[in-house]
C-alpha atoms as a PDB file:
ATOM      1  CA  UNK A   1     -16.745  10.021  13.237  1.00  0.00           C
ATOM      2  CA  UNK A   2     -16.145   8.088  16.387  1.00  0.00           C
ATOM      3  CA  UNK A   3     -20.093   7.480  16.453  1.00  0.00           C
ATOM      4  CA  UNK A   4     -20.481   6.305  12.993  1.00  0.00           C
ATOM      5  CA  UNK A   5     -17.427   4.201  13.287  1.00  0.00           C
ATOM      6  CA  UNK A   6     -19.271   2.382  16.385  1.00  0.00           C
ATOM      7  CA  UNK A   7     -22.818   2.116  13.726  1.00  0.00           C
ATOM      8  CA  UNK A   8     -20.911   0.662  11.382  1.00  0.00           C
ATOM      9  CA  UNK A   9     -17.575  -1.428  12.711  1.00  0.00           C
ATOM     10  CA  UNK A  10     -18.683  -4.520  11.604  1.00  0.00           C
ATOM     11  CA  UNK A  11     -18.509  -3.304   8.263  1.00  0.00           C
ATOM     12  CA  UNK A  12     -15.495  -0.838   9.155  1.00  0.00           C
ATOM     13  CA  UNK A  13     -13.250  -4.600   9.797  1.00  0.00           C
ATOM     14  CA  UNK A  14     -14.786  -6.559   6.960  1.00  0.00           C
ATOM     15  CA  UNK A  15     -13.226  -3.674   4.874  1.00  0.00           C
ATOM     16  CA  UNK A  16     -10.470  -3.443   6.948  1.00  0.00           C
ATOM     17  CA  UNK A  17      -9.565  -7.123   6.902  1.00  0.00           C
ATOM     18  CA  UNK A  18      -9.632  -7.845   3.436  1.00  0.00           C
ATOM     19  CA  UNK A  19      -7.373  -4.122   2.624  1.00  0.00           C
ATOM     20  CA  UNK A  20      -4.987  -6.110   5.037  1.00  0.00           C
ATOM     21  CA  UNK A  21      -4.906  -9.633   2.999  1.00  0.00           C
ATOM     22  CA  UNK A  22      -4.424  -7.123  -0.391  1.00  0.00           C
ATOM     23  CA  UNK A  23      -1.938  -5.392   1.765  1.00  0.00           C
ATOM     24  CA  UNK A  24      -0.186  -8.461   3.177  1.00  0.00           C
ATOM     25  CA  UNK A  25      -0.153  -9.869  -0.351  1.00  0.00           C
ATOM     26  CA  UNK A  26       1.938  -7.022  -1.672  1.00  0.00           C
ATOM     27  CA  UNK A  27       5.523  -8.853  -0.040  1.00  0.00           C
ATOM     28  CA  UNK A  28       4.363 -12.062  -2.551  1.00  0.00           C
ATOM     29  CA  UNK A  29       4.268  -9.179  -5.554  1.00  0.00           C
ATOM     30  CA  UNK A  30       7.662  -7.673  -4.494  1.00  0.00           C
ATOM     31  CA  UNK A  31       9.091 -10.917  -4.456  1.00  0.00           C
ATOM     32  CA  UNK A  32       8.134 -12.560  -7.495  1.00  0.00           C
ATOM     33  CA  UNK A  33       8.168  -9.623  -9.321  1.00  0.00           C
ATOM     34  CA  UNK A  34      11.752  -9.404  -8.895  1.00  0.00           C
ATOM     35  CA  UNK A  35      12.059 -13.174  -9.468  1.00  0.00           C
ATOM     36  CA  UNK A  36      10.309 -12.411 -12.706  1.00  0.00           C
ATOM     37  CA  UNK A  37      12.473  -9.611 -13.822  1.00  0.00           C
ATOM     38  CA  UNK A  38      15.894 -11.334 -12.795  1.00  0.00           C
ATOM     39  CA  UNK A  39      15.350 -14.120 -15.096  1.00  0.00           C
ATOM     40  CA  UNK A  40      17.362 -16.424 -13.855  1.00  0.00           C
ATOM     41  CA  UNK A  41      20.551 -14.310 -12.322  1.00  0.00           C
ATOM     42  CA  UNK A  42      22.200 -14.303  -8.827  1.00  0.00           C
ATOM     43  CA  UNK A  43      19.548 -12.145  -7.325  1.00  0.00           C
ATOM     44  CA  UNK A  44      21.115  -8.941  -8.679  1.00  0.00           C
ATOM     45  CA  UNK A  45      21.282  -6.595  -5.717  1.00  0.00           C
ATOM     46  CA  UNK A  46      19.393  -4.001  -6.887  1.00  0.00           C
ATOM     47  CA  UNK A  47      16.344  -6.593  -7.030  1.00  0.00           C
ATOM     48  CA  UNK A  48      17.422  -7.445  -3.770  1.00  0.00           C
ATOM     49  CA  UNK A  49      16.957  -3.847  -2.546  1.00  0.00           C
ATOM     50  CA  UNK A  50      13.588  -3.241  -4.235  1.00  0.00           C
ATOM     51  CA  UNK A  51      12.122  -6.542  -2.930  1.00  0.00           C
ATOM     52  CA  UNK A  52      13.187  -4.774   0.568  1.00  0.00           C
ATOM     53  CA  UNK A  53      11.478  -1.762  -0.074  1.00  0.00           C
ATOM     54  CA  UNK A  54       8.103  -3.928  -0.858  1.00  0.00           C
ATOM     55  CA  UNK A  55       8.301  -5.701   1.989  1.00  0.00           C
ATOM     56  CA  UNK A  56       8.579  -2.593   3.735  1.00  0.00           C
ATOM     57  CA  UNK A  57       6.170  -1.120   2.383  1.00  0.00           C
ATOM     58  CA  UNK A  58       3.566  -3.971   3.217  1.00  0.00           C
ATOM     59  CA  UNK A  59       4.525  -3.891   7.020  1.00  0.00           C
ATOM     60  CA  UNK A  60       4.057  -0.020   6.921  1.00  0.00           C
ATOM     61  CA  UNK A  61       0.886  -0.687   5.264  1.00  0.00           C
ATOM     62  CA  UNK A  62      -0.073  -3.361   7.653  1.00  0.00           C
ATOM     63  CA  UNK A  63       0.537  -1.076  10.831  1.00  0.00           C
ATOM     64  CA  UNK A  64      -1.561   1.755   9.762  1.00  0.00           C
ATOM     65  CA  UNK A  65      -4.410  -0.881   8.746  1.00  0.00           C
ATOM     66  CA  UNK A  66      -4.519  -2.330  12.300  1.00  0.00           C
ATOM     67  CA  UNK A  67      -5.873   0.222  14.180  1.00  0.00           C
ATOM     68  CA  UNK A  68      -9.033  -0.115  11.876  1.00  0.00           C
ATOM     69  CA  UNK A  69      -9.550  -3.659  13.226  1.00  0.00           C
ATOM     70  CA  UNK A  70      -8.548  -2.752  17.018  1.00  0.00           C
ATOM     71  CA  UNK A  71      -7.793   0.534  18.364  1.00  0.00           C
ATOM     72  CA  UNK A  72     -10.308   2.415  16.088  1.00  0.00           C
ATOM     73  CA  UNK A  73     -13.741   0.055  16.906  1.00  0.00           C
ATOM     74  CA  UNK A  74     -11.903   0.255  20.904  1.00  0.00           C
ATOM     75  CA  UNK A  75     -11.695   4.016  21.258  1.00  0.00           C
ATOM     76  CA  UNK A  76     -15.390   4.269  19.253  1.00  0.00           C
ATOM     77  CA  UNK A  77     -16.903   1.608  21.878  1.00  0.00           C
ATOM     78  CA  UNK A  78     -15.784   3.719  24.523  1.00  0.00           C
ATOM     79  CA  UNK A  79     -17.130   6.644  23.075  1.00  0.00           C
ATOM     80  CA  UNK A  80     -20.742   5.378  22.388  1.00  0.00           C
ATOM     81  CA  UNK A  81     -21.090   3.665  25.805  1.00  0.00           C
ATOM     82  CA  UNK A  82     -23.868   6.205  27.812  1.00  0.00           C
ATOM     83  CA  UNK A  83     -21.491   6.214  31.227  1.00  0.00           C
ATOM     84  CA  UNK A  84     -18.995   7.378  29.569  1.00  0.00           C
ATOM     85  CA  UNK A  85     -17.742  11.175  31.171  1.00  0.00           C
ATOM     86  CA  UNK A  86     -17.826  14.038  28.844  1.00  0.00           C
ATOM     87  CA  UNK A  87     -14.334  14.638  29.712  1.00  0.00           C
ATOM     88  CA  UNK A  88     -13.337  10.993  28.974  1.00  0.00           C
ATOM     89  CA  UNK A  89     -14.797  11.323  25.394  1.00  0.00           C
ATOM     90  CA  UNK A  90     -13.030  14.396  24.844  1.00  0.00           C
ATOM     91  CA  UNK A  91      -9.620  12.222  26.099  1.00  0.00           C
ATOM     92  CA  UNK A  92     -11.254   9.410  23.429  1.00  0.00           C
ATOM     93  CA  UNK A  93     -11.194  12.597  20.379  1.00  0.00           C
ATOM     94  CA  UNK A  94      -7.341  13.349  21.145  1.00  0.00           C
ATOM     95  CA  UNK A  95      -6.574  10.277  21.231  1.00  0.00           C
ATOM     96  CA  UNK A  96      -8.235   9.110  17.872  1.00  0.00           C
ATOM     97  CA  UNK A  97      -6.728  12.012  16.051  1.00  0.00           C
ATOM     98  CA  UNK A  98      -3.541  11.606  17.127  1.00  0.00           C
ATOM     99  CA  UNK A  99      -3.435   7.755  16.486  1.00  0.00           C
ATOM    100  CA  UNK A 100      -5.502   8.401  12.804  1.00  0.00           C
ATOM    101  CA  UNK A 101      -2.682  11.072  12.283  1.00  0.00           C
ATOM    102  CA  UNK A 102       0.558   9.083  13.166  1.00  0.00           C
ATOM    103  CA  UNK A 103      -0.588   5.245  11.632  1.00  0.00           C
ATOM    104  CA  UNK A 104      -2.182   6.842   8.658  1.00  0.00           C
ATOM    105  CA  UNK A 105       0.983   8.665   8.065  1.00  0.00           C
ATOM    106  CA  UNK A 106       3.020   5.359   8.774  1.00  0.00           C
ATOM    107  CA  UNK A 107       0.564   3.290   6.151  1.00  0.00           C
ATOM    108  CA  UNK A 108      -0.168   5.837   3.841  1.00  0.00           C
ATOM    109  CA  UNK A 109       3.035   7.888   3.573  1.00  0.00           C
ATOM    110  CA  UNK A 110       5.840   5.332   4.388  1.00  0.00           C
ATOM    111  CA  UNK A 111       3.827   2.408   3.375  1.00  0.00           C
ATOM    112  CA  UNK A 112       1.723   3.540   0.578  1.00  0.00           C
ATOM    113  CA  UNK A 113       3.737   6.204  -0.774  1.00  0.00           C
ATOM    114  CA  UNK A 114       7.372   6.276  -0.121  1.00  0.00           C
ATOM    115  CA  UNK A 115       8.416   2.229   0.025  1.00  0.00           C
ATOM    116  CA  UNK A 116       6.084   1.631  -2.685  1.00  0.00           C
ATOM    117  CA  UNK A 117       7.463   4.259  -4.532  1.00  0.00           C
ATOM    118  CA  UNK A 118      10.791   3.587  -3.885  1.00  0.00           C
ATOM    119  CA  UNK A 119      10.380  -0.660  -4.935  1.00  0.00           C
ATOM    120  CA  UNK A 120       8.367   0.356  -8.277  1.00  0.00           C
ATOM    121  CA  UNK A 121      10.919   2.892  -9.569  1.00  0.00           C
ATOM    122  CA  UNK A 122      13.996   0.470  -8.838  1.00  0.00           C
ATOM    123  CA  UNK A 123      11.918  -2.686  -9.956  1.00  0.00           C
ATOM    124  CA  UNK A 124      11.002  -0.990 -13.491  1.00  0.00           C
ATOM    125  CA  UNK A 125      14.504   0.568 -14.131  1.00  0.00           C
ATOM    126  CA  UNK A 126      15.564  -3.107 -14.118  1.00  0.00           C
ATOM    127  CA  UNK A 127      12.267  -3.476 -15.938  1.00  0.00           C
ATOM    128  CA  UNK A 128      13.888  -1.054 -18.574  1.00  0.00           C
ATOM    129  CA  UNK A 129      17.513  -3.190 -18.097  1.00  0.00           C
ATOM    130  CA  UNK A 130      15.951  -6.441 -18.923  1.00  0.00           C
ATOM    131  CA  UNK A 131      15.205  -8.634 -21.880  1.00  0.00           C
ATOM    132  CA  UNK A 132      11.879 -10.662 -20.015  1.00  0.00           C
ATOM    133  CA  UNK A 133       9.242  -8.440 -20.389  1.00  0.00           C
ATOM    134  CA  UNK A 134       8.415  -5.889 -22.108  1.00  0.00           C
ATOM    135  CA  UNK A 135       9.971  -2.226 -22.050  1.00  0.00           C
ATOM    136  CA  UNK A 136       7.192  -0.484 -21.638  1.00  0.00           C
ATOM    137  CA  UNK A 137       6.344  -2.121 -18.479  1.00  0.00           C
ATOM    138  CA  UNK A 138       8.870  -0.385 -16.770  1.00  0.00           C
ATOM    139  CA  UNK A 139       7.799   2.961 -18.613  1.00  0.00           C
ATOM    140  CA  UNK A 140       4.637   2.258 -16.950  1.00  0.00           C
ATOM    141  CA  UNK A 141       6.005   1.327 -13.716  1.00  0.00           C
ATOM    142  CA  UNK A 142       8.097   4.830 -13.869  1.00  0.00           C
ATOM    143  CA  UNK A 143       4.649   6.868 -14.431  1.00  0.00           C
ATOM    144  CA  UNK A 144       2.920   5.228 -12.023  1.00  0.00           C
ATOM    145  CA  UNK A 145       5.555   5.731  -9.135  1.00  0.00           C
ATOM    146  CA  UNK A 146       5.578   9.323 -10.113  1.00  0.00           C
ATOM    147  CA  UNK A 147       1.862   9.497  -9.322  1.00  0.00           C
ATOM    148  CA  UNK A 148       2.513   7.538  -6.343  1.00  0.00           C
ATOM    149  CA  UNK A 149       4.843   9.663  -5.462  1.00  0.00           C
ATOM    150  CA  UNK A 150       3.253  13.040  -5.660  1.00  0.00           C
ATOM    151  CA  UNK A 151       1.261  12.169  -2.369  1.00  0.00           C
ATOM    152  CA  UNK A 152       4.409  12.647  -0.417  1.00  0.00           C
ATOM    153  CA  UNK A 153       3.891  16.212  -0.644  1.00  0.00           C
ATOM    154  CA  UNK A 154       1.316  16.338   1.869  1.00  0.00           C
ATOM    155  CA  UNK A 155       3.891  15.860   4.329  1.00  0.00           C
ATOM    156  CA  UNK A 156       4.417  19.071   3.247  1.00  0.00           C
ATOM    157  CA  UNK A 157       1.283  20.074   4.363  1.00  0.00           C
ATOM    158  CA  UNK A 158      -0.133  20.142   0.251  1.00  0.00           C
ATOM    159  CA  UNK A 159      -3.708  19.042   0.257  1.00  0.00           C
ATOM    160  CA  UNK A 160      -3.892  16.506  -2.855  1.00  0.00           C
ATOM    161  CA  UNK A 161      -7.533  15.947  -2.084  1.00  0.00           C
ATOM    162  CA  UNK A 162      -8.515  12.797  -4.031  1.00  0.00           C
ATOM    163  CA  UNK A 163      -5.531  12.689  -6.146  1.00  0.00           C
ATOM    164  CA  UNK A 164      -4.034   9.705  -3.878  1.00  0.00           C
ATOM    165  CA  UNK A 165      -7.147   7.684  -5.398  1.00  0.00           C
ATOM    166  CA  UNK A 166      -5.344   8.594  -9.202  1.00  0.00           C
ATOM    167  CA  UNK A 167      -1.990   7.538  -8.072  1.00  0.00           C
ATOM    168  CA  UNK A 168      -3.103   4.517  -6.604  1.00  0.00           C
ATOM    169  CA  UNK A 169      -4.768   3.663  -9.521  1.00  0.00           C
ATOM    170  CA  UNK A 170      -1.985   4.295 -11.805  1.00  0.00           C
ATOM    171  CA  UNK A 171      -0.551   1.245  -9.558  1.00  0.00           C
ATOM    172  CA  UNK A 172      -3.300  -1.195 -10.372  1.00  0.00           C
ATOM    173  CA  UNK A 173      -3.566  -0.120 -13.885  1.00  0.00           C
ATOM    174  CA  UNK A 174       0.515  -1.247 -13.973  1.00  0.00           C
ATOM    175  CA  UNK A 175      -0.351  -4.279 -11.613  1.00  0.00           C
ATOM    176  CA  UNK A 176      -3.171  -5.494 -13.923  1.00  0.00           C
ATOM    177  CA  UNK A 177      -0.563  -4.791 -17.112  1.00  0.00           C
ATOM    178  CA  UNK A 178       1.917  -6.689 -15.130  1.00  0.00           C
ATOM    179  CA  UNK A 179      -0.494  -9.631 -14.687  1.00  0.00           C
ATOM    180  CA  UNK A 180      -1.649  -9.942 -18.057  1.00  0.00           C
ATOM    181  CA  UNK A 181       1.734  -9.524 -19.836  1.00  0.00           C
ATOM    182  CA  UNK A 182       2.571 -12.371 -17.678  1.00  0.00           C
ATOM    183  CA  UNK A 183      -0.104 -14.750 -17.961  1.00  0.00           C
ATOM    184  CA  UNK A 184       0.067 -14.209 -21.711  1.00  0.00           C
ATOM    185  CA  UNK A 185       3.926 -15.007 -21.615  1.00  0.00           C
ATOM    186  CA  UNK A 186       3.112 -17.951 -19.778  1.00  0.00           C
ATOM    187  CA  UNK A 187       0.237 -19.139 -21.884  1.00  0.00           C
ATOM    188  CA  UNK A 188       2.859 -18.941 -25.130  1.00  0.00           C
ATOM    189  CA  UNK A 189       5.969 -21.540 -23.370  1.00  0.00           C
ATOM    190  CA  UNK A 190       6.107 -24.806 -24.617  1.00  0.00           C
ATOM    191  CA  UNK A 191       5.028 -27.222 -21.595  1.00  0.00           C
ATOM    192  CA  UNK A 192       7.711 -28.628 -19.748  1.00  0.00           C
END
């Protein structure tokens, strides 16, 4: 991996670096999302809670990112330079699993999965609770935090294969719902 990473890190942070903006851009979702679905109250507490949980889960997110667009293109660097000792690139392969392991567990379990998990299920019970959009929003929201959720098991050690590319498309199928119920509710108030 370490020498295709150093082939190809250019690309590796372009696609890094714009997962970070979508990543970074999740907070602004939590928030006005639960703006949205408050409609107006005291910033109910449970909307208070699931706005913490997205913002959570974009700093988890963010952490496990960032070692695409440092340590990753650092450690594969080292490893492609020709001086490099055998027994310093087999220090390099430790220490690239072991970071890979523990920040993709931080992005991808706490930030991906749980948080996000945790912030959709709360934000579409009030979803279900609420007269300003649409019911089966928050139906939605519940199914697709059930998908997200079923990649928690491989902290279990239960290889899901692929299935983390379903769930996380069950969240941008309910994102792009989201964002259409709302543009549409916004086309249809009066101006002003």
């Amino acid at each position: 991996m370490l020498p295709l990473l150093f082939k190809q890190a250019q690309l590796v942070r372009i696609g890094y670096f714009f997962y970070l903006l979508y990543s970074l851009l999740f907070w602004v979702v939590a928030l006005l999302t639960a703006r949205v679905v408050a409609n107006g109250d005291a910033n109910p507490l449970w909307l208070r809670v699931a706005t913490g949980f997205g913002i959570a889960s974009t700093v988890a997110r963010a952490l496990g990112i960032i070692r695409w667009l440092v340590a990753m293109p650092a450690l594969a660097t080292l490893y492609a330079d020709p001086s490099t000792s055998a027994q310093t690139r087999e220090a390099i392969i430790v220490v690239y699993k072991v970071l890979n392991d523990y920040a993709g567990s931080v992005g991808e379990v706490l930030g991906v999965s749980l948080f996000a998990v945790l912030w959709l299920t709360i934000l579409s019970i009030a979803l279900l609770r609420s007269k300003t959009l649409p019911h089966w929003l928050g139906l939605l929201g519940i199914v697709a935090a059930l998908f997200l959720a079923s990649s928690l098991l491989e902290m279990f050690g239960v290889d899901l294969g692929a299935f983390i590319v379903i769930s996380v498309t069950m969240l941008q199928i309910w994102f792009l719902s989201t964002g259409v119920v709302l543009f549409l509710i916004q086309k249809n108030l009066p101006a002003g």
